[in-house]
N, C-alpha and C. Protein backbone atom coordinates (compact mmCIF):
# COMPACT_ATOMS: atom_id res chain seq x y z
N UNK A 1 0.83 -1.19 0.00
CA UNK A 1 0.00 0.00 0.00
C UNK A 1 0.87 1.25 0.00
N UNK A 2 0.29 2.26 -0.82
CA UNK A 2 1.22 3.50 -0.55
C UNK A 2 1.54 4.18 0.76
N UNK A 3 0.89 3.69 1.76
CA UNK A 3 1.55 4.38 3.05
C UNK A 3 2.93 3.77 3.90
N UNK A 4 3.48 2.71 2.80
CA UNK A 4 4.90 2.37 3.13
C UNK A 4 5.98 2.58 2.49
N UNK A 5 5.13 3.33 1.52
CA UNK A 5 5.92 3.89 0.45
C UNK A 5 6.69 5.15 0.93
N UNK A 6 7.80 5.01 0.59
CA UNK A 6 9.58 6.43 0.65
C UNK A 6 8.54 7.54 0.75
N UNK A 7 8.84 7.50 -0.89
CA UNK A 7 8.22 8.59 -1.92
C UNK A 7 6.89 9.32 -0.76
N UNK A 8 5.93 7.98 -0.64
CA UNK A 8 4.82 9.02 -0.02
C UNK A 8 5.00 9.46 1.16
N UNK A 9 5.57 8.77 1.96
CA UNK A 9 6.35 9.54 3.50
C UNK A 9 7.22 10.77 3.21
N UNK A 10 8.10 11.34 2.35
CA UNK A 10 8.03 12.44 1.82
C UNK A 10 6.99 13.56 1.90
N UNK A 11 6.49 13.13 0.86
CA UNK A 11 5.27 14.09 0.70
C UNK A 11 4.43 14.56 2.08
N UNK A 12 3.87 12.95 2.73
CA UNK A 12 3.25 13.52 3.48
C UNK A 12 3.66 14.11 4.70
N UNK A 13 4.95 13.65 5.40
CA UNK A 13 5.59 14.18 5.90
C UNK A 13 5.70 16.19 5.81
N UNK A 14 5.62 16.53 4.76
CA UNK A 14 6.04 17.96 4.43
C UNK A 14 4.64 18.32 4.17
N UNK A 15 3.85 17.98 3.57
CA UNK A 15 2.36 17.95 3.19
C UNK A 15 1.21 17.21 3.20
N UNK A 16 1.01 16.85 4.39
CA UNK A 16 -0.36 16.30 5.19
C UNK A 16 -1.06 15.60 4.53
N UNK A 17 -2.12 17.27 4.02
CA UNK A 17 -3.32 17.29 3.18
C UNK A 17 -3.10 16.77 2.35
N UNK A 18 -2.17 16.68 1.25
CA UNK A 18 -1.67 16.28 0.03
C UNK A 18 -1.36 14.65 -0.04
N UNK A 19 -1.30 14.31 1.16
CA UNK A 19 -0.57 13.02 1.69
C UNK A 19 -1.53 12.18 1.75
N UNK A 20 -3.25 13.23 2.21
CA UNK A 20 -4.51 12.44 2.51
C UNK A 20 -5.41 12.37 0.96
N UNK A 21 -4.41 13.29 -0.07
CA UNK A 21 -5.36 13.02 -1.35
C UNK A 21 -4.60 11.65 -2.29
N UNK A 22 -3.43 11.93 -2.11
CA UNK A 22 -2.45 10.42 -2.33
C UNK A 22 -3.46 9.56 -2.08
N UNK A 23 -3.85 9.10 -0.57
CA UNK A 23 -4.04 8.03 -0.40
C UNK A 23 -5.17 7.46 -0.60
N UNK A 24 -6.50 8.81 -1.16
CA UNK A 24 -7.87 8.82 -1.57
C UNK A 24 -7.64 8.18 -3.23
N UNK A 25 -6.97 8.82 -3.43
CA UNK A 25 -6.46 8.54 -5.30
C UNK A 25 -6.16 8.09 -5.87
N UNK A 26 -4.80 6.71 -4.57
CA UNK A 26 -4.24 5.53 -5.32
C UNK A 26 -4.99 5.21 -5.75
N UNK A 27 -4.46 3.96 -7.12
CA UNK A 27 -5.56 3.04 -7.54
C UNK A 27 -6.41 3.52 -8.38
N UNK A 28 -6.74 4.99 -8.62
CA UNK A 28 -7.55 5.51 -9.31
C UNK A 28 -7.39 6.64 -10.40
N UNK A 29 -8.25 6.45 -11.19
CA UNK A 29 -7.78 7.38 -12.58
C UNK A 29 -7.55 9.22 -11.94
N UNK A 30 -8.05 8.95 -11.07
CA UNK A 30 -7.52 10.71 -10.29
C UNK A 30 -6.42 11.08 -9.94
N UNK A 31 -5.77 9.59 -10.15
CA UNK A 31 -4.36 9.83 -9.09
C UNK A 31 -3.49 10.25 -10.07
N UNK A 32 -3.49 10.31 -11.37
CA UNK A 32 -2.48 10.99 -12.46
C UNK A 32 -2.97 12.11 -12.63
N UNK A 33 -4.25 12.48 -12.98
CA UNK A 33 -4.54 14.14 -13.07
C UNK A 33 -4.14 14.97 -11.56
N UNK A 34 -4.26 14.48 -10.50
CA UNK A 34 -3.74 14.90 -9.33
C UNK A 34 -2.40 15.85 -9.37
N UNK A 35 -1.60 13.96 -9.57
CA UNK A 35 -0.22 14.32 -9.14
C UNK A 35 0.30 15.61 -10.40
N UNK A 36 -0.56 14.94 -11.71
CA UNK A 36 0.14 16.24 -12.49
C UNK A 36 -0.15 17.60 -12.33
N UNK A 37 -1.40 17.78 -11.33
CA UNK A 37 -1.57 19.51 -11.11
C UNK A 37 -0.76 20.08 -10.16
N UNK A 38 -0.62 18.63 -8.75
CA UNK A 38 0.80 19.23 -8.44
C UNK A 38 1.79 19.91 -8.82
N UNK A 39 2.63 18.86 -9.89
CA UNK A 39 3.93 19.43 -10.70
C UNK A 39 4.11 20.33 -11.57
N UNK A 40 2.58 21.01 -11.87
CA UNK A 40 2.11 22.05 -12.65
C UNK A 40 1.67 23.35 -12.25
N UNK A 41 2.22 24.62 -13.12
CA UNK A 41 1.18 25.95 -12.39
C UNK A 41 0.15 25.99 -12.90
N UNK A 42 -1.19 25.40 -12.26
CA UNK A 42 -2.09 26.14 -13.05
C UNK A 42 -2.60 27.17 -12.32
N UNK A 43 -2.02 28.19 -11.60
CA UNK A 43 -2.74 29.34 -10.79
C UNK A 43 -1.74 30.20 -11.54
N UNK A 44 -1.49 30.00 -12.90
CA UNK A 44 -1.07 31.48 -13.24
C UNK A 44 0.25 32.36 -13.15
N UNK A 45 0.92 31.73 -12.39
CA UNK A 45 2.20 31.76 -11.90
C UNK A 45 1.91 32.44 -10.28
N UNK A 46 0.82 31.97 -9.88
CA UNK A 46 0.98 32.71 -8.22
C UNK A 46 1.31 31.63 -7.08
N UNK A 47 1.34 30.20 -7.57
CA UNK A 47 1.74 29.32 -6.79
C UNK A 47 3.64 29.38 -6.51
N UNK A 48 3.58 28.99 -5.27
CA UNK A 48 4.92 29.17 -4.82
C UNK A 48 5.99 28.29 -5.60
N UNK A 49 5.50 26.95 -5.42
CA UNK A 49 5.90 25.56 -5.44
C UNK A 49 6.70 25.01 -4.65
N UNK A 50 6.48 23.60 -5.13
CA UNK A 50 6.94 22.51 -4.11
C UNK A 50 8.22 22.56 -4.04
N UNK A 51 9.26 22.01 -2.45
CA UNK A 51 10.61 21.61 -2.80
C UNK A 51 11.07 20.89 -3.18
N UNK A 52 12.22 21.04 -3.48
CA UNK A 52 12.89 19.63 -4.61
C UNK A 52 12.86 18.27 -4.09
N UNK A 53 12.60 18.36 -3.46
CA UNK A 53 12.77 16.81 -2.14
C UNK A 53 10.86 16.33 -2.56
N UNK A 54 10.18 17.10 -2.51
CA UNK A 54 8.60 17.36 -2.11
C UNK A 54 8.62 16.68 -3.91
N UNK A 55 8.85 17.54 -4.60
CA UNK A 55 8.84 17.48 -6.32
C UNK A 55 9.22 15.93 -6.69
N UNK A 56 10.13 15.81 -6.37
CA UNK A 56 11.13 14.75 -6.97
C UNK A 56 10.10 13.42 -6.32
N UNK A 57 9.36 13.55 -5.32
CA UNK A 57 8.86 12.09 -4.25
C UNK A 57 7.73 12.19 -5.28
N UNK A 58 7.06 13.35 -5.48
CA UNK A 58 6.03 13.24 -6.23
C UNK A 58 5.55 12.86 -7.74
N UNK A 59 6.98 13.01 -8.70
CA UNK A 59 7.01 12.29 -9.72
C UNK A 59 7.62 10.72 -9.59
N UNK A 60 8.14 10.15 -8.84
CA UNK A 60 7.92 8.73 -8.17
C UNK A 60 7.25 8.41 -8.44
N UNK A 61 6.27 8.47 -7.40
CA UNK A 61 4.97 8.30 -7.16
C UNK A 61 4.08 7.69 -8.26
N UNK A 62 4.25 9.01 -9.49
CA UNK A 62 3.41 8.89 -10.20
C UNK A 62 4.04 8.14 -11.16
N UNK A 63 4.73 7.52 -11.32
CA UNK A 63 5.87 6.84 -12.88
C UNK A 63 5.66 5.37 -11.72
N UNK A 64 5.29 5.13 -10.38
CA UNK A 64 4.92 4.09 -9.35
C UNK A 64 3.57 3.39 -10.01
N UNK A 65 2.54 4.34 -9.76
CA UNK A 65 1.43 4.68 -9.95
C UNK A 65 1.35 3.73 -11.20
N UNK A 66 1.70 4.30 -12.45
CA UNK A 66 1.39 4.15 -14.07
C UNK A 66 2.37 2.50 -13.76
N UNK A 67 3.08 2.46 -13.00
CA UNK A 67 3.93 0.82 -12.86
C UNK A 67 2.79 -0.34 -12.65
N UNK A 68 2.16 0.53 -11.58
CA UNK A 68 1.22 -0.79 -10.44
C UNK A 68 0.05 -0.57 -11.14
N UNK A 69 -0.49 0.05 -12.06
CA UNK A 69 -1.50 0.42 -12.60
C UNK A 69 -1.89 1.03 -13.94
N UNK A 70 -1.35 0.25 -14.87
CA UNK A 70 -1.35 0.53 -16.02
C UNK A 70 -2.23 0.80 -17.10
N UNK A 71 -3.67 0.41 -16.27
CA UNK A 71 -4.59 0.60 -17.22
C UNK A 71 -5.37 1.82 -17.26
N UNK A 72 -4.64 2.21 -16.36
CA UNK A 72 -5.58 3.56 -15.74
C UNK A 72 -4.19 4.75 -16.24
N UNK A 73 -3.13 4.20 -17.05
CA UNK A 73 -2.65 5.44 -17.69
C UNK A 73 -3.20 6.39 -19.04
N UNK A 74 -3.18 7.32 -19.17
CA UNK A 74 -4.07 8.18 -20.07
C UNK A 74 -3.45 8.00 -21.37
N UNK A 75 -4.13 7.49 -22.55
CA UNK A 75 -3.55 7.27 -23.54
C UNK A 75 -3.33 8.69 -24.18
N UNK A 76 -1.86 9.40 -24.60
CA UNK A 76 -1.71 10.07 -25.23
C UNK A 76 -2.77 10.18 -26.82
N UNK A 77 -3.23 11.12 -26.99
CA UNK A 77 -3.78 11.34 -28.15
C UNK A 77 -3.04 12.35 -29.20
N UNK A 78 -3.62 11.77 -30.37
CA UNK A 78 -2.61 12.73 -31.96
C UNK A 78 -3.55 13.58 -32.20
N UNK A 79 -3.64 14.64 -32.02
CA UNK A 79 -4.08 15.79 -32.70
C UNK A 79 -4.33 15.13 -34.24
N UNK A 80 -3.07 15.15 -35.11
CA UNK A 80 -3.27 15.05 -36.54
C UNK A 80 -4.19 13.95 -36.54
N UNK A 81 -4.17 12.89 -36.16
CA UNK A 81 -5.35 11.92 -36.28
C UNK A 81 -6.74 12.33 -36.16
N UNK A 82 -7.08 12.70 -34.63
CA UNK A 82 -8.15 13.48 -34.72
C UNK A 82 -8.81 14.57 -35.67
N UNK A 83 -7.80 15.60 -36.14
CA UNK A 83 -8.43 16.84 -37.02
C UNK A 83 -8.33 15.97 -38.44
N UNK A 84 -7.75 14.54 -38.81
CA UNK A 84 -8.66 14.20 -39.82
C UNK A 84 -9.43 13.69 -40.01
N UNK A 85 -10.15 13.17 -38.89
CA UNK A 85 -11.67 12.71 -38.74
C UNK A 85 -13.01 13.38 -38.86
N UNK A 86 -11.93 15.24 -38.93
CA UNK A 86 -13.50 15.90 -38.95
C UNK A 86 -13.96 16.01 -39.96
């Protein structure tokens, strides 16, 4: 289970809350859109961000994640494929 996991003792260690959405998410197709809003700004550039220690446990995690759970990784899609279907 992920609560014996390095990586997530990291995280939650430094970040709790974040530690309690990990563990809502394993296992589930949320847990990659999650971890990637983590590692992402989407506030625009007003988020601080994570530390490198915090960062680094959290892409683990998720390259863990897509290991133990492969079906629930998001199949990249082709643009060019799509816009010639229309």
């Amino acid at each position: 289970m992920i609560e014996s996991n390095s990586n997530f003792a990291v995280v939650n260690e430094a970040f709790p809350h974040i530690g309690r959405k990990l563990k809502l998410f394993w296992g589930c197709p949320e847990f990659n859109a999650f971890t990637h809003e983590l590692q992402t700004d989407t506030r625009g550039g007003t988020r601080a961000g994570l530390p490198g220690p915090v960062l680094n446990a959290l892409f683990m995690l998720a390259m863990e994640h897509e290991q133990a759970f492969p079906a629930l990784v998001a199949k990249p899609t082709d643009q060019w494929i799509s816009s010639r279907k229309r």
